[in-house]
N, C-alpha and C. Protein backbone atom coordinates (compact mmCIF):
# COMPACT_ATOMS: atom_id res chain seq x y z
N UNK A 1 -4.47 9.88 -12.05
CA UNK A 1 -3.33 10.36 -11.28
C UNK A 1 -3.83 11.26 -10.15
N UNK A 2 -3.18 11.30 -8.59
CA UNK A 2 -3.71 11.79 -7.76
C UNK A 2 -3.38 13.70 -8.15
N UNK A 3 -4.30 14.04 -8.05
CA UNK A 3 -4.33 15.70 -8.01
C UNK A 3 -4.81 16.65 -6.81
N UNK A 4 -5.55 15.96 -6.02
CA UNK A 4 -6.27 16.78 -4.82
C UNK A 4 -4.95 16.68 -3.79
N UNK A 5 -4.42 17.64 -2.89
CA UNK A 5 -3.85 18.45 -1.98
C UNK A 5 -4.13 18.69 -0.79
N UNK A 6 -3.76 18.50 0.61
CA UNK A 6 -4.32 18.57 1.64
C UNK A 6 -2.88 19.20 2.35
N UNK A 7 -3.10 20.22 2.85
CA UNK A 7 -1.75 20.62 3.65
C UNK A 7 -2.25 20.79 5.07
N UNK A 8 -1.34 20.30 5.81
CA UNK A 8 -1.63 19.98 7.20
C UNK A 8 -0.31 21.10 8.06
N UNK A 9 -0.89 21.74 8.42
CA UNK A 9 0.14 22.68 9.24
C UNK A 9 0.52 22.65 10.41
N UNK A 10 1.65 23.00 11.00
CA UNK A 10 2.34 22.66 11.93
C UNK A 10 2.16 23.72 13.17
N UNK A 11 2.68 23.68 14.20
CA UNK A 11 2.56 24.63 15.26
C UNK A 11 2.36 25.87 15.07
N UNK A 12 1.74 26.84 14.84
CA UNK A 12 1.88 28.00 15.25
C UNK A 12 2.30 28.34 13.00
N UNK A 13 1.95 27.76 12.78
CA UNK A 13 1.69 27.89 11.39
C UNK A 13 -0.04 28.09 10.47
N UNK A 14 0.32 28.27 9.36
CA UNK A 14 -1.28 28.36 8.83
C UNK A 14 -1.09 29.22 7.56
N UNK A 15 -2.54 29.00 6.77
CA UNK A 15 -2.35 29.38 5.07
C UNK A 15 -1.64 30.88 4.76
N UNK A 16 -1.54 31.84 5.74
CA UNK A 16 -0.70 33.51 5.29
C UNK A 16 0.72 32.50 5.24
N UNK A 17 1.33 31.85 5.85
CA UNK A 17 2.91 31.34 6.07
C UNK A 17 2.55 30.48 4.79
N UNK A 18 1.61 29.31 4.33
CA UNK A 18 2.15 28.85 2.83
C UNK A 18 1.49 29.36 1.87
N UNK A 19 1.27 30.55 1.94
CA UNK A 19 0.57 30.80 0.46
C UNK A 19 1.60 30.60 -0.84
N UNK A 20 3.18 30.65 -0.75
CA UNK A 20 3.54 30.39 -1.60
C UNK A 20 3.36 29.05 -1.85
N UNK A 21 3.62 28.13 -1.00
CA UNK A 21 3.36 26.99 -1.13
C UNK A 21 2.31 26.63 -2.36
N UNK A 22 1.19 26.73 -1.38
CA UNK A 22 -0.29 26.44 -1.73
C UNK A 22 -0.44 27.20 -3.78
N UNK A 23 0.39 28.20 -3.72
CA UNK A 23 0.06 29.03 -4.93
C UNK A 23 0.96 27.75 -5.78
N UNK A 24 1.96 27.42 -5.50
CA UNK A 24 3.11 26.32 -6.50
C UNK A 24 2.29 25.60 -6.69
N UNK A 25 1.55 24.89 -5.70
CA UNK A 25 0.70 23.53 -5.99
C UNK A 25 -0.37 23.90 -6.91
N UNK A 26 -1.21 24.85 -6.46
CA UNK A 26 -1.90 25.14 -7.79
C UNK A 26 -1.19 25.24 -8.91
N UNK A 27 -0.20 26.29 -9.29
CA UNK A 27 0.19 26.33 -10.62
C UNK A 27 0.67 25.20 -11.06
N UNK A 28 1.05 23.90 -10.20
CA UNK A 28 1.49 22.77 -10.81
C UNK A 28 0.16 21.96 -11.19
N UNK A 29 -0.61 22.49 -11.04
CA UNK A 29 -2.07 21.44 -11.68
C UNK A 29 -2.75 20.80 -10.53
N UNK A 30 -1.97 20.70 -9.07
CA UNK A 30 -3.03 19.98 -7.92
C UNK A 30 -3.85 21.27 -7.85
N UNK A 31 -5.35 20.19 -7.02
CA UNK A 31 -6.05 21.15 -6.88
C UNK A 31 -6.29 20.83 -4.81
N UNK A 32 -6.44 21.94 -3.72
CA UNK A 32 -6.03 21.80 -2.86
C UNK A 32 -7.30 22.36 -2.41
N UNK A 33 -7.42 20.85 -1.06
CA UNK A 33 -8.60 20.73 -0.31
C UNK A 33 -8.59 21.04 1.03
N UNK A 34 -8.90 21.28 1.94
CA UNK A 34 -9.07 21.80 3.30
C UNK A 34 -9.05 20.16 4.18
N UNK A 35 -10.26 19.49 3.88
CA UNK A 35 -10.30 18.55 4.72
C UNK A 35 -9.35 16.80 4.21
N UNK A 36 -8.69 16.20 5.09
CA UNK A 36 -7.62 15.30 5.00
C UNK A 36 -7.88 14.22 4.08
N UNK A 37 -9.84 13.87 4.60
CA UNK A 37 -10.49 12.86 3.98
C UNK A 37 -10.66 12.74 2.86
N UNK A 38 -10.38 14.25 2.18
CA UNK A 38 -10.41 13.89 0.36
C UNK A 38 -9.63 14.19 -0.28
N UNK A 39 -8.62 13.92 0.30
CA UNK A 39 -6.74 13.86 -0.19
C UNK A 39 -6.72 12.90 -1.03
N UNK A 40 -6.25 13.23 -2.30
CA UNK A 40 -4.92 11.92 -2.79
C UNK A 40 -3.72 11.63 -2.24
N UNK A 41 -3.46 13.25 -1.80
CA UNK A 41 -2.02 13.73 -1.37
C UNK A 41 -2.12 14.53 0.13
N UNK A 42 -1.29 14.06 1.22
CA UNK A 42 -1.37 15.17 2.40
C UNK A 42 0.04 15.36 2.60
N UNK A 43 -0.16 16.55 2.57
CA UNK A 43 1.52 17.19 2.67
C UNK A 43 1.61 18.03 4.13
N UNK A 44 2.06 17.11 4.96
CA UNK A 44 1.96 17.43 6.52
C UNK A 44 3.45 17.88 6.81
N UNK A 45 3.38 19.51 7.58
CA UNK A 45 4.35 20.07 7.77
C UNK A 45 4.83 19.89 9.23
N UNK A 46 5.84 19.86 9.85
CA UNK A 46 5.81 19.86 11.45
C UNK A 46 5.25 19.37 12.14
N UNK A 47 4.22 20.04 13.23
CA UNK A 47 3.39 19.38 13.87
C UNK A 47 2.04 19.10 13.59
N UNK A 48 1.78 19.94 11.69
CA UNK A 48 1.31 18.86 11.39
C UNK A 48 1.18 17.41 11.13
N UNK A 49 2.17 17.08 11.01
CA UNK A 49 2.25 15.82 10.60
C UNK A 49 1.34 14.93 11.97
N UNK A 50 1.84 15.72 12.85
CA UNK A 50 0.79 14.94 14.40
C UNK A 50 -0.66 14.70 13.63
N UNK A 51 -1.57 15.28 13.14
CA UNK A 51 -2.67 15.72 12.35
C UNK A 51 -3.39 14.92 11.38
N UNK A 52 -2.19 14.00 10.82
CA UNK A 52 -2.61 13.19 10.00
C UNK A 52 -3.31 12.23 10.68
N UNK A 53 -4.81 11.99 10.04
CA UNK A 53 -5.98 11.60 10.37
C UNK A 53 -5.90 9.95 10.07
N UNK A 54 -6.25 8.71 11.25
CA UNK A 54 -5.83 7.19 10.33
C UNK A 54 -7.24 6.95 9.91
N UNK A 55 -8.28 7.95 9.25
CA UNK A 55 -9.02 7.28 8.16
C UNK A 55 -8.83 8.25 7.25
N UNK A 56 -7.63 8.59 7.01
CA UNK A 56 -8.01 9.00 5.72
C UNK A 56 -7.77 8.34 4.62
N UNK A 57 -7.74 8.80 3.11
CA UNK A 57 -7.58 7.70 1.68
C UNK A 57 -6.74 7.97 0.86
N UNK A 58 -6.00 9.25 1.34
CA UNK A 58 -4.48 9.53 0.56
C UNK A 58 -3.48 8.17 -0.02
N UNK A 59 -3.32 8.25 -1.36
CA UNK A 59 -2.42 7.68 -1.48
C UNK A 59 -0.81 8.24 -1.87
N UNK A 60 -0.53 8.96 -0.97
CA UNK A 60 0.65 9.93 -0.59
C UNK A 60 0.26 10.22 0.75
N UNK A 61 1.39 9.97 1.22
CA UNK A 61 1.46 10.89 2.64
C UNK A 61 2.75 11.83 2.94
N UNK A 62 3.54 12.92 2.89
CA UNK A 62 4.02 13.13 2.75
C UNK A 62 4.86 14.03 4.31
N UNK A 63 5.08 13.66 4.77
CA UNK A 63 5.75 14.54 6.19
C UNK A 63 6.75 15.05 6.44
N UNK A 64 7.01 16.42 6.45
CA UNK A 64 7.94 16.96 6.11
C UNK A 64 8.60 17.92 7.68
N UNK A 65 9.34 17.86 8.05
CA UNK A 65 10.33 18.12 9.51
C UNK A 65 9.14 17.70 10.51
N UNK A 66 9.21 16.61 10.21
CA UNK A 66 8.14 16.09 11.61
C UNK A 66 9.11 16.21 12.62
N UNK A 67 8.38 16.66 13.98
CA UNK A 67 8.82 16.68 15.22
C UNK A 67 9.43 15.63 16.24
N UNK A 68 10.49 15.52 15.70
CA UNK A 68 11.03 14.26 16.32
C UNK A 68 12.57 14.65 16.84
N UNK A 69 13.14 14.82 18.24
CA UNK A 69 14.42 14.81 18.46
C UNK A 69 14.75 14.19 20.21
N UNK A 70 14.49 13.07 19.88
CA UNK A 70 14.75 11.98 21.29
C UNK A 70 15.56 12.76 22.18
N UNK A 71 15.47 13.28 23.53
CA UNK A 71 16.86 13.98 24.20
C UNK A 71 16.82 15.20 24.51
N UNK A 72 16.36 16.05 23.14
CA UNK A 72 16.51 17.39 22.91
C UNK A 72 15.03 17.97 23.27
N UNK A 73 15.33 18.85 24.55
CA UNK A 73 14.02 19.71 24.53
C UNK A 73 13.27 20.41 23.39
N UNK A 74 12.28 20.79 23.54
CA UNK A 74 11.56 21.60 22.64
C UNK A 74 12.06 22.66 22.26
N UNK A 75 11.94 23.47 23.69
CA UNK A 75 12.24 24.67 23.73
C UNK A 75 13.89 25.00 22.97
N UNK A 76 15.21 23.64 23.33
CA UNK A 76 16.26 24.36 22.78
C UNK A 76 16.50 24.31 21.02
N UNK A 77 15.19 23.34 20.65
CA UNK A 77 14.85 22.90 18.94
C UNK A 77 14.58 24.15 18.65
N UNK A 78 13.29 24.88 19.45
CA UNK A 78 13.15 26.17 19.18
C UNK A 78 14.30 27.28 18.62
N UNK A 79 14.65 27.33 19.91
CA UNK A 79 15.90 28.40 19.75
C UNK A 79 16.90 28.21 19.11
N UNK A 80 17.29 27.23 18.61
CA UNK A 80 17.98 26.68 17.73
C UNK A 80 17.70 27.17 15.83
N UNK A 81 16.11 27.18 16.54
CA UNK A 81 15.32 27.14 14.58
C UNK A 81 15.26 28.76 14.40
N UNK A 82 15.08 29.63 15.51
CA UNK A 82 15.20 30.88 15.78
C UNK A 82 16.20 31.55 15.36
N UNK A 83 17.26 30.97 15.99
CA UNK A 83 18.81 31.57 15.93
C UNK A 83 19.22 31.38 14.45
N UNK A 84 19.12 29.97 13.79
CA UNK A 84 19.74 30.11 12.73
C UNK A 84 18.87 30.74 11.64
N UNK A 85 17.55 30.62 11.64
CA UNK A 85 16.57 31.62 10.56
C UNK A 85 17.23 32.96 10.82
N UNK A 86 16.96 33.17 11.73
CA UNK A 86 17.77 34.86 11.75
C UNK A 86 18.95 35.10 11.33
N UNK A 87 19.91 34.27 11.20
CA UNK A 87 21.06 34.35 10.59
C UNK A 87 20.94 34.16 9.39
N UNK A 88 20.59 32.97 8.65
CA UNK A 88 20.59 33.51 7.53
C UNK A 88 19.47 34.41 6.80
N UNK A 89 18.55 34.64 7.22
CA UNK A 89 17.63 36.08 6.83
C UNK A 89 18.45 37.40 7.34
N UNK A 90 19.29 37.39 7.64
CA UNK A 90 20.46 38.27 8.09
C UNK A 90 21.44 38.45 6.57
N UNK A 91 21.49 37.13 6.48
CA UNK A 91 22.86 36.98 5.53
C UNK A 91 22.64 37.01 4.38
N UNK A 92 21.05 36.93 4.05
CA UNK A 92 20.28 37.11 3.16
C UNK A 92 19.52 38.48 2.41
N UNK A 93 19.93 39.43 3.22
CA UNK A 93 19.47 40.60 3.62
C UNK A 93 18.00 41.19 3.73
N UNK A 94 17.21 39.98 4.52
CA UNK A 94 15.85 39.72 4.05
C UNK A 94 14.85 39.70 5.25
N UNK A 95 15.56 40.67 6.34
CA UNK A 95 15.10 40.48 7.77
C UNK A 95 13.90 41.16 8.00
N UNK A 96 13.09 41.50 6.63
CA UNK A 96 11.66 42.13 7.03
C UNK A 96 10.71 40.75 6.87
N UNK A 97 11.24 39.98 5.68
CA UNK A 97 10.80 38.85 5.26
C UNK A 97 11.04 37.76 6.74
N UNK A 98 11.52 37.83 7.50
CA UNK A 98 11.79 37.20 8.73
C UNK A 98 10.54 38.04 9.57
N UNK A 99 10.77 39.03 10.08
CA UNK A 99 9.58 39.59 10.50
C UNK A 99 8.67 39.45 10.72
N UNK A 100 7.76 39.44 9.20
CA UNK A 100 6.95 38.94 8.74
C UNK A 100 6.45 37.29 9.23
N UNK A 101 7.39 37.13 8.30
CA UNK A 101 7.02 35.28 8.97
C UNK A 101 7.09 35.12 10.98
N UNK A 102 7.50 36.08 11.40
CA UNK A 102 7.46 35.26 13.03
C UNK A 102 6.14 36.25 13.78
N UNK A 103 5.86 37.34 12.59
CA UNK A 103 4.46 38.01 12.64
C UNK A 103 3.37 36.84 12.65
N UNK A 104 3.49 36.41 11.55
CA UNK A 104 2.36 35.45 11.33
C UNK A 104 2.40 33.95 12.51
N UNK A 105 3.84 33.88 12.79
CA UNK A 105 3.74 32.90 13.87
C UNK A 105 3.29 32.99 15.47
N UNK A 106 3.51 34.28 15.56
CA UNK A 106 2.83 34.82 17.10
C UNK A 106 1.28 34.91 16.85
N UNK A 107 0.35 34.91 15.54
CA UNK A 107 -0.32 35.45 14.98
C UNK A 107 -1.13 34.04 15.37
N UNK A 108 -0.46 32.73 14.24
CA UNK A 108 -1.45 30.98 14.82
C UNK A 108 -0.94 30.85 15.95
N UNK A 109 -0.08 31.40 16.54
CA UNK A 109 0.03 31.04 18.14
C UNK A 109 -1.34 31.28 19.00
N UNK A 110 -2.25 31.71 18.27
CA UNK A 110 -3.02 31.83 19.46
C UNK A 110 -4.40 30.68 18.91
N UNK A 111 -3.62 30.18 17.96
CA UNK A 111 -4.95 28.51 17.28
C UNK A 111 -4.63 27.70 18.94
N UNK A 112 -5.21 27.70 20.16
CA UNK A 112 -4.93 26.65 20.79
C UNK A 112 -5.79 25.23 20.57
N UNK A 113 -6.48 25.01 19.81
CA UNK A 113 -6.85 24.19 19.85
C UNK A 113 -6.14 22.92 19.05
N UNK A 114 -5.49 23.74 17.79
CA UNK A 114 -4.48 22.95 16.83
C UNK A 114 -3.72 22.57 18.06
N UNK A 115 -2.76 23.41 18.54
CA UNK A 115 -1.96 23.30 19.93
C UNK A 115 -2.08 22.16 20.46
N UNK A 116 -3.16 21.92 21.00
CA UNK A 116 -3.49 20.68 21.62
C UNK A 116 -4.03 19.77 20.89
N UNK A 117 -4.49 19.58 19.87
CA UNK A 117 -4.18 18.58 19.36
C UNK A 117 -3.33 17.69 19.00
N UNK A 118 -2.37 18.64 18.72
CA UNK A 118 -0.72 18.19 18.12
C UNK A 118 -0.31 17.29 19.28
N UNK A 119 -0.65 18.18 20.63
CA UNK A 119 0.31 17.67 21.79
C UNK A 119 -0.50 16.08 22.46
N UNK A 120 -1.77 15.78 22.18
CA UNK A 120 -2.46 14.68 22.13
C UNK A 120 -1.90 14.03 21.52
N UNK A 121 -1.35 14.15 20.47
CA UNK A 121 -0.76 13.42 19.30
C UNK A 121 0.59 12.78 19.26
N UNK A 122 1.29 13.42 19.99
CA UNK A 122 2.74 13.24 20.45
C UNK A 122 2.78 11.79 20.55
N UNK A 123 4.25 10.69 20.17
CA UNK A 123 4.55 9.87 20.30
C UNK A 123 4.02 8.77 19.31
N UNK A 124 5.18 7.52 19.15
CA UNK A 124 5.11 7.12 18.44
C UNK A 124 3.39 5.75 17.62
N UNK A 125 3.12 6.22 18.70
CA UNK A 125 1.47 5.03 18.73
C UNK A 125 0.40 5.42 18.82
N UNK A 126 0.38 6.70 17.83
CA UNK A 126 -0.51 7.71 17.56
C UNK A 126 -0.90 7.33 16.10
N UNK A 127 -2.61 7.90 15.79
CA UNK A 127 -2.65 7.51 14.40
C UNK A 127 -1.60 7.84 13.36
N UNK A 128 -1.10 9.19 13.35
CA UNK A 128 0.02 9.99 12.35
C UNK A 128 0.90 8.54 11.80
N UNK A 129 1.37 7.86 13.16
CA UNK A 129 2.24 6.70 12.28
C UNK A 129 1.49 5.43 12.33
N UNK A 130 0.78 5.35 10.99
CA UNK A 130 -0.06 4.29 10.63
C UNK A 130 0.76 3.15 9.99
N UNK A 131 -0.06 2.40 9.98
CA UNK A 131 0.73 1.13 8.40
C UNK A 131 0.53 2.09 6.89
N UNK A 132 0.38 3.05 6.59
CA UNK A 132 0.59 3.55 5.34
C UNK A 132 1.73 3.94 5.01
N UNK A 133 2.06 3.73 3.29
CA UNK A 133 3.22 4.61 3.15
C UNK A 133 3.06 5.58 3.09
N UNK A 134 4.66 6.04 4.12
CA UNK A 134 4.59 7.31 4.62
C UNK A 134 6.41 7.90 3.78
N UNK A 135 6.26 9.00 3.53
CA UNK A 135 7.40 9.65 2.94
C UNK A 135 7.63 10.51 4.42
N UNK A 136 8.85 10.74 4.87
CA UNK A 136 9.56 11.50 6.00
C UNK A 136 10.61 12.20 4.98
N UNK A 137 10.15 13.37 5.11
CA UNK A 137 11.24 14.16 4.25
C UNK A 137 11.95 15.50 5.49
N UNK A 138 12.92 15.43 5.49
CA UNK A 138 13.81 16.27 6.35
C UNK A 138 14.78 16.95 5.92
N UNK A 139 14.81 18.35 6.08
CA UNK A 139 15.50 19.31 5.72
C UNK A 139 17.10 19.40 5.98
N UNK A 140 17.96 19.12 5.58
CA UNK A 140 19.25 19.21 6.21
C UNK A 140 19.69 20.10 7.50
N UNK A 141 18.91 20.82 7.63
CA UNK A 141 19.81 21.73 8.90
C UNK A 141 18.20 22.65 9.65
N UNK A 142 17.70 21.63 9.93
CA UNK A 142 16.67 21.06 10.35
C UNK A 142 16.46 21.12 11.65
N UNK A 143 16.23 22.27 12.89
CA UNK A 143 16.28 22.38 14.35
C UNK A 143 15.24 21.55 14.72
N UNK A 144 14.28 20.88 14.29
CA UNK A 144 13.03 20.26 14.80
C UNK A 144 13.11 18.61 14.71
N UNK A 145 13.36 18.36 13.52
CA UNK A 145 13.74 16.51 13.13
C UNK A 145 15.00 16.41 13.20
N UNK A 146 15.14 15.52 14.55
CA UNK A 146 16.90 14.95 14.09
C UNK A 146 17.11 14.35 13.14
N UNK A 147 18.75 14.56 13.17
CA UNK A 147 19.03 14.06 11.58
C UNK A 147 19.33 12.13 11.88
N UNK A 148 18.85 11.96 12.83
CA UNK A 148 18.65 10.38 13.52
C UNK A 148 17.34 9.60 13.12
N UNK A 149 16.35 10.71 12.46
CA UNK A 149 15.12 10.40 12.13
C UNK A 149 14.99 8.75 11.72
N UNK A 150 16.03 7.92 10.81
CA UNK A 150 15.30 6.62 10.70
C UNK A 150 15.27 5.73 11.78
N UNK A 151 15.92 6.48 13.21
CA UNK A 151 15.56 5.83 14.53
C UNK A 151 14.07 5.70 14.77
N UNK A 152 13.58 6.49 14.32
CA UNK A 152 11.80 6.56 14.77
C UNK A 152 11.49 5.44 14.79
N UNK A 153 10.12 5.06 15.57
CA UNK A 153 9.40 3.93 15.47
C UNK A 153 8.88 3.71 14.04
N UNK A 154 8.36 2.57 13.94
CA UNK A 154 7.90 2.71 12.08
C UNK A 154 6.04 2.08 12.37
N UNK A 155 5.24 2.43 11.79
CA UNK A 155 3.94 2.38 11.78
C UNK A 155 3.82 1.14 10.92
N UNK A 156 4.11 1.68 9.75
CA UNK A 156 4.60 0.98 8.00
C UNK A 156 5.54 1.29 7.96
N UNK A 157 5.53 1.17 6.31
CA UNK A 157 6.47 1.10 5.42
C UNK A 157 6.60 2.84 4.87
N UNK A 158 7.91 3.26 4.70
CA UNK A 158 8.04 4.71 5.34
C UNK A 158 9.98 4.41 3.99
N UNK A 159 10.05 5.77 3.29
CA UNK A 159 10.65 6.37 2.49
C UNK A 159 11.20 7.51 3.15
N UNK A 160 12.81 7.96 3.57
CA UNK A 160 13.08 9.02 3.90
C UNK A 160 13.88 9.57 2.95
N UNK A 161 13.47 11.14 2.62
CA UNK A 161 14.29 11.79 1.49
C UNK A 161 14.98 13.25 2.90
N UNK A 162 15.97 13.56 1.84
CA UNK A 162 16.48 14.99 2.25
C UNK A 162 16.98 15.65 1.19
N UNK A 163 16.36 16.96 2.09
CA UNK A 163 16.16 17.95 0.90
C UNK A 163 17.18 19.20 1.63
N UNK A 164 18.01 19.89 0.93
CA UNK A 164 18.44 20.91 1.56
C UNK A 164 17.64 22.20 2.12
N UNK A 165 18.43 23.17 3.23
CA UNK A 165 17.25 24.31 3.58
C UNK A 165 16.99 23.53 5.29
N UNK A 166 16.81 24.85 5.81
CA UNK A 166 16.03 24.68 6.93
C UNK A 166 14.49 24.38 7.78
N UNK A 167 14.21 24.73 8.61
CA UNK A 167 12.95 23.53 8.80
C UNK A 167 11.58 24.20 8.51
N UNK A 168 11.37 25.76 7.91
CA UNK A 168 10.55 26.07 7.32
C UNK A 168 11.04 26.10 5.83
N UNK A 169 12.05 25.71 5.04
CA UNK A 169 12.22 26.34 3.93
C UNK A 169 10.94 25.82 3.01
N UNK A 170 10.13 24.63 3.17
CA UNK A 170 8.30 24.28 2.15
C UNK A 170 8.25 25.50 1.88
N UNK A 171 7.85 26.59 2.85
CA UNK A 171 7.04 27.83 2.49
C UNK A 171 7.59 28.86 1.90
N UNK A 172 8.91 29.10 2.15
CA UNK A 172 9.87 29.73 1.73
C UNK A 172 10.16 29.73 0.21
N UNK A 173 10.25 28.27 -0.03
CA UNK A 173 11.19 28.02 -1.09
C UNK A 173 10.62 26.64 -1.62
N UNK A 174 8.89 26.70 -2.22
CA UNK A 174 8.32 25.88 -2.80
C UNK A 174 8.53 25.11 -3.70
N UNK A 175 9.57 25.18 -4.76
CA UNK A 175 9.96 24.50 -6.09
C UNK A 175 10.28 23.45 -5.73
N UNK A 176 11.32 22.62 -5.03
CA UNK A 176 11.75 21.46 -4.50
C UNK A 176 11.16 20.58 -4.10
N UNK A 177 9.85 20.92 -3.44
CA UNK A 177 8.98 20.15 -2.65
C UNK A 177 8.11 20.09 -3.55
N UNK A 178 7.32 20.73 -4.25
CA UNK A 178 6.36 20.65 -5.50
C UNK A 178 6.73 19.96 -6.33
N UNK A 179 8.13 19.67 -6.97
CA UNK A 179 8.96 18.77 -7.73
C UNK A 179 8.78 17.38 -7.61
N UNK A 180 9.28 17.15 -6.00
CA UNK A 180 9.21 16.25 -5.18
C UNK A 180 7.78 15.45 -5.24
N UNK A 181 6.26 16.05 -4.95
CA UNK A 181 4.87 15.75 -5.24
C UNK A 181 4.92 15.47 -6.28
N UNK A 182 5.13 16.01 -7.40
CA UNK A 182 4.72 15.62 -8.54
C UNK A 182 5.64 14.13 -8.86
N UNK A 183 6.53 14.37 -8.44
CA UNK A 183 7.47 12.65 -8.96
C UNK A 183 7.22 11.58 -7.69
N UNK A 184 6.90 11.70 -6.81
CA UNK A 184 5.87 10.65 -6.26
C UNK A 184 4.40 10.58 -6.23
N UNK A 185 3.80 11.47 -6.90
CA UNK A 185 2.57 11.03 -7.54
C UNK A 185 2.75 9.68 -8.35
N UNK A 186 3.48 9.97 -9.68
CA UNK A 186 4.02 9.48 -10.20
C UNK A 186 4.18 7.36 -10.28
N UNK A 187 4.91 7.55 -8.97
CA UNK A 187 5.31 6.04 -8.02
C UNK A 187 3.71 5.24 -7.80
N UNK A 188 3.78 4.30 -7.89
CA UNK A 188 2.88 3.23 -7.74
C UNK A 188 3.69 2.36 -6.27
N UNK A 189 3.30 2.87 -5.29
CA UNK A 189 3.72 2.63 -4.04
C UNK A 189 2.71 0.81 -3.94
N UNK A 190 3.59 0.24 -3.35
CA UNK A 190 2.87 -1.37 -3.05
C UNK A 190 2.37 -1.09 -1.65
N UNK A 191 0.65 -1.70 -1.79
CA UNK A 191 -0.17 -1.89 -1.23
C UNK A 191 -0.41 -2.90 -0.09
């Protein structure tokens, strides 16, 4: 059964933003690798998902608020993902915990090299969308992936789930998504 872990991070993200993450996956028994190539499993967040490498040997791919909204600028996805995190870390009464997290995001803001990679990566005839199965998992209220997502181009053969929570909640709020890994480990996906 696949156990090795590969998390692929998204813009202006990086391991201080999933340590909860990364800590669930351990306590669930994966064990979690740095490089893509010795994945069973790659659990690509955002613009990670641009990231995903087409040699690697994962048999999981897992992409979670990939960057996709035909129409919609960047910048108003942004402010969009801005405005409503703050509201509910508002409503939550948890606005140091917000803080924090956009600490750490001004913080990989300065990875430019991830940066540009991602942005190399952009569009649909890029390795990221290969012939592998690919899982597209999207957050319900989701400023980054439209909720139009099975418009995308298709590489392969591709599974879309939704999960409630907004478009960082992986790091936030690990149980769901760790759940999620472990019951498509599970699946014997056709080859």
């Amino acid at each position: 059964m696949s156990r090795t872990v590969c998390v692929l991070y998204g813009l202006n993200e990086g391991q201080a933003m999933g340590r909860k993450f990364a800590d669930a996956c351990v306590h669930a028994g994966f064990n979690l690798v740095r490089d893509p190539a010795e994945a069973d499993i790659i659990f690509a967040h955002s613009g990670g998902c641009l990231l995903v490498p087409a040699d690697n040997q994962a048999r999981l791919i897992v992409m979670a608020g990939l960057p996709y909204w035909p129409g919609r600028p960047w910048l108003v996805c942004l402010a969009t993902k801005v405005r409503r995190e703050f509201r509910l870390y508002r409503r939550q009464h948890r606005l140091r915990q917000w803080a924090r997290k956009w600490t750490y995001h001004l913080h990989y803001a300065l990875n430019l090299k991830a940066g540009l990679r991602m942005a190399a990566n952009l569009g649909p005839d890029k390795p990221w969308n290969s012939a592998q199965q690919q899982v597209i998992l999207r957050n319900r209220h989701d400023a980054i992936c439209s909720p139009h997502i099975l418009d995308l181009p298709s590489g392969g053969p591709r599974t879309f789930i939704s999960l409630p929570g907004e478009h960082d909640d992986c790091w936030d709020n690990p149980g769901p998504y760790i759940n999620l890994l472990q019951s498509l480990e599970r699946y014997s996906w056709p080859t």
